[in-house]
Protein backbone atom coordinates (compact mmCIF):
# COMPACT_ATOMS: atom_id res chain seq x y z
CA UNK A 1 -19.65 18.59 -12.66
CA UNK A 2 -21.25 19.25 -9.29
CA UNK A 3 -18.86 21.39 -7.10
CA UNK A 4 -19.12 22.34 -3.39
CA UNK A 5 -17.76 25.63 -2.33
CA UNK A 6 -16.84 26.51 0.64
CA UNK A 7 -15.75 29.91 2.62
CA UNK A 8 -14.06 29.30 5.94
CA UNK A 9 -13.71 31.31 8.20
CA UNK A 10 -12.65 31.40 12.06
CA UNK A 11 -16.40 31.23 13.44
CA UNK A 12 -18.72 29.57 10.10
CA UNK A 13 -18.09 28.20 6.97
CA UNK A 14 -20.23 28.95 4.33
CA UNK A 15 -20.90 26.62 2.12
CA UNK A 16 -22.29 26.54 -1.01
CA UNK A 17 -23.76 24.14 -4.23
CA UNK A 18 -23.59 24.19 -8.04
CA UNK A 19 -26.16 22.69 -10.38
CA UNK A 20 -25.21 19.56 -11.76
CA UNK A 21 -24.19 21.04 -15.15
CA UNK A 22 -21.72 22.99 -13.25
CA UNK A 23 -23.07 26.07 -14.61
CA UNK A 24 -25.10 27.90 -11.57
CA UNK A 25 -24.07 28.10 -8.04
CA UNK A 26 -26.40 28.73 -5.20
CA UNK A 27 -25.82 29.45 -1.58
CA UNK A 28 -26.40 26.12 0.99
CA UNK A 29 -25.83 26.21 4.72
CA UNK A 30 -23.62 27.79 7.20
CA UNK A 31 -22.07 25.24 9.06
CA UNK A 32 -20.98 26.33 12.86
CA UNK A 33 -17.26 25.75 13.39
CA UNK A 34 -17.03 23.12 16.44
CA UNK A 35 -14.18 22.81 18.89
CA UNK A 36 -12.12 20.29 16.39
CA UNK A 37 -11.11 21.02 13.07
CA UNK A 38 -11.69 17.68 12.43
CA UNK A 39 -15.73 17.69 13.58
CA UNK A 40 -15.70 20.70 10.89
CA UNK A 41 -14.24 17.96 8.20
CA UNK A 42 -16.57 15.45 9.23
CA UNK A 43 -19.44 17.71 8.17
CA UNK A 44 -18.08 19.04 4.97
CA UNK A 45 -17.91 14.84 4.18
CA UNK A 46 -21.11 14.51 5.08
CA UNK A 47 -22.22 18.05 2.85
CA UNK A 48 -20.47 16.04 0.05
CA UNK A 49 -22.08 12.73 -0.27
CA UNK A 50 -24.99 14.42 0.50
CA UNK A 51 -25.03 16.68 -2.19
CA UNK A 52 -23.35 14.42 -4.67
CA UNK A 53 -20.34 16.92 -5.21
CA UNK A 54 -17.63 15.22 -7.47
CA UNK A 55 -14.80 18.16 -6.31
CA UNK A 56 -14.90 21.23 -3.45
CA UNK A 57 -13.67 24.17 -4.29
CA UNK A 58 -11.90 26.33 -1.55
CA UNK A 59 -11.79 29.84 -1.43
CA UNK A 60 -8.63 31.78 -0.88
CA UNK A 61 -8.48 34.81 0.98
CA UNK A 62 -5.64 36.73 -0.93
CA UNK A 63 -5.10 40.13 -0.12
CA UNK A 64 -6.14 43.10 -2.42
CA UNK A 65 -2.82 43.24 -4.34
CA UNK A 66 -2.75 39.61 -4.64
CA UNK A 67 -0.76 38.32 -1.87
CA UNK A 68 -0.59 35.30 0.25
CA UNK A 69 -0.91 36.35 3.79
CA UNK A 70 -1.55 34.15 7.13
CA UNK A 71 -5.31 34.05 5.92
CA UNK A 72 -4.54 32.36 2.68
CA UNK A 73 -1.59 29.82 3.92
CA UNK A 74 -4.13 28.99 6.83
CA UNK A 75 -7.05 27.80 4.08
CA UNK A 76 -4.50 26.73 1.78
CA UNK A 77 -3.64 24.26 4.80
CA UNK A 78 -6.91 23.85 5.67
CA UNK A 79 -7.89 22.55 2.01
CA UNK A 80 -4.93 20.00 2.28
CA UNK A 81 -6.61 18.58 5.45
CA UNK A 82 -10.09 18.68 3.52
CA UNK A 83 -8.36 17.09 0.91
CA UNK A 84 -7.90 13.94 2.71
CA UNK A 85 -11.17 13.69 4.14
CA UNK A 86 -13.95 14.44 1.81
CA UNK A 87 -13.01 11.83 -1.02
CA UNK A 88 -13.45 14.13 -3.61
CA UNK A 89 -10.59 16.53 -5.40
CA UNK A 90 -10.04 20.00 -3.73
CA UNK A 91 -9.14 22.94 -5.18
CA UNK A 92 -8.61 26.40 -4.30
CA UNK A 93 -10.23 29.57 -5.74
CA UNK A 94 -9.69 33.42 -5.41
CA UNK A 95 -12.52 34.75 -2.90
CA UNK A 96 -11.27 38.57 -2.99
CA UNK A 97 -13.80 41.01 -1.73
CA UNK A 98 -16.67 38.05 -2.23
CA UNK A 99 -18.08 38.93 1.46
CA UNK A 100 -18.24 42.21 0.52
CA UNK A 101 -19.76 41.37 -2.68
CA UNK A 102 -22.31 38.85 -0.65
CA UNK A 103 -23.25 41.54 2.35
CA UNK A 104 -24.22 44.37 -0.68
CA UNK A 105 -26.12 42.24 -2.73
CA UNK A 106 -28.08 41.41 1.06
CA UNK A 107 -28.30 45.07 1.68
CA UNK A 108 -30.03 45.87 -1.55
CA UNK A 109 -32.30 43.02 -1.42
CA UNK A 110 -33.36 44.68 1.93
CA UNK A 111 -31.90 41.84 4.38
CA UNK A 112 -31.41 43.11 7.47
CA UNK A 113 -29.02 42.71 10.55
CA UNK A 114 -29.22 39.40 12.52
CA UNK A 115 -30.54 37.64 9.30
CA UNK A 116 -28.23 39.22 6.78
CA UNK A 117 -25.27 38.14 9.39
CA UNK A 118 -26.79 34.20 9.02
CA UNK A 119 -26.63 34.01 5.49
CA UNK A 120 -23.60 36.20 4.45
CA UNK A 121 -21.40 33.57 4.50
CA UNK A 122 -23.47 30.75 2.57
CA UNK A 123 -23.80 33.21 -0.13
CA UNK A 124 -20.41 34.84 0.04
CA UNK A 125 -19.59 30.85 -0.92
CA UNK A 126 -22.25 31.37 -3.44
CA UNK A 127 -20.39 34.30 -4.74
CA UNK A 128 -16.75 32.79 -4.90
CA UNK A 129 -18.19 29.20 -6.28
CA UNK A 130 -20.07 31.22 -9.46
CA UNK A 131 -16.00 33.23 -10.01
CA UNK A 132 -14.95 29.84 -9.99
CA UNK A 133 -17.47 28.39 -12.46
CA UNK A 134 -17.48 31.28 -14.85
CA UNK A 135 -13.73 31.09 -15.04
CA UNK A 136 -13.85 27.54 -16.54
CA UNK A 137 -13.76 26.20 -13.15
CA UNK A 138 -13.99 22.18 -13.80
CA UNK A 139 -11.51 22.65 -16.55
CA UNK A 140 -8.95 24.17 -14.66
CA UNK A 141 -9.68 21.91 -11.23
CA UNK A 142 -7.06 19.35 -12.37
CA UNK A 143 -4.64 21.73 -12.92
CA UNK A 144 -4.75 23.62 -9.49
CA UNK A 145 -5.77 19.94 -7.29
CA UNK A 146 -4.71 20.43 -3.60
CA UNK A 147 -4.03 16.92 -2.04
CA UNK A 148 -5.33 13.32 -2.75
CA UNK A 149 -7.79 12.59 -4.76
């Protein structure tokens, strides 16, 4: 199963691919937030068909102890809006510490600054997608579907 994940934030969303055996993820694009949610959507579609992706995969921002905060409910929201846009399921997965995770593995590959800050978030994606996968991801998607269908 080919999944798209995707890391929103306020300013980008990163987004990022797995192999078609579902097995490997890699990091995509960064797409620019517009000034409609809805342009975003569009674009996310569009990353979809494009990349053949039968489900996206959302990643939650919980807080450290595991907690829904304004963070989460707002992507949790924003995934039911995806969800009826993309034509593909959505889902929702854990993304704890992943930009953290995404800006140290930059660091020691020597990435610096402005180009570090362009990528983080396309491989912070990257980083949440391969949790996702490694957890038994398509397995558990139908269990944990946000939305239509």
């Amino acid at each position: 199963m080919r999944a798209l994940g995707l890391d929103l934030g306020t300013k980008r969303i990163g987004v990022a691919v797995s192999d078609r055996s579902g097995t490997i993820a890699s990091p995509l694009t960064v797409v620019q937030r517009g000034r409609r949610r809805a342009d975003d959507h569009r674009r996310i579609a569009e990353l979809v068909a494009e990349e053949e992706a039968e489900l996206v995969v959302v990643g939650m921002p919980l807080h450290l102890s595991g907690a829904v905060g304004p963070s989460a409910r707002s992507a949790a929201t924003e995934a039911e809006e995806l969800a009826t846009v993309v034509g593909v399921p959505v889902t929702t997965h854990d993304e704890r510490l992943t930009t953290v995770t995404a800006d140290r593995a930059l660091r020691e590959a020597s990435v610096r600054g402005a180009e570090r800050r362009a990528v983080v978030d396309k491989v912070a994606a990257a980083v949440m997608l391969q949790a996702w996968l490694d957890s038994g991801g398509p397995a558990r998607a139908r269990e944990q579907q946000v939305g239509p269908s």
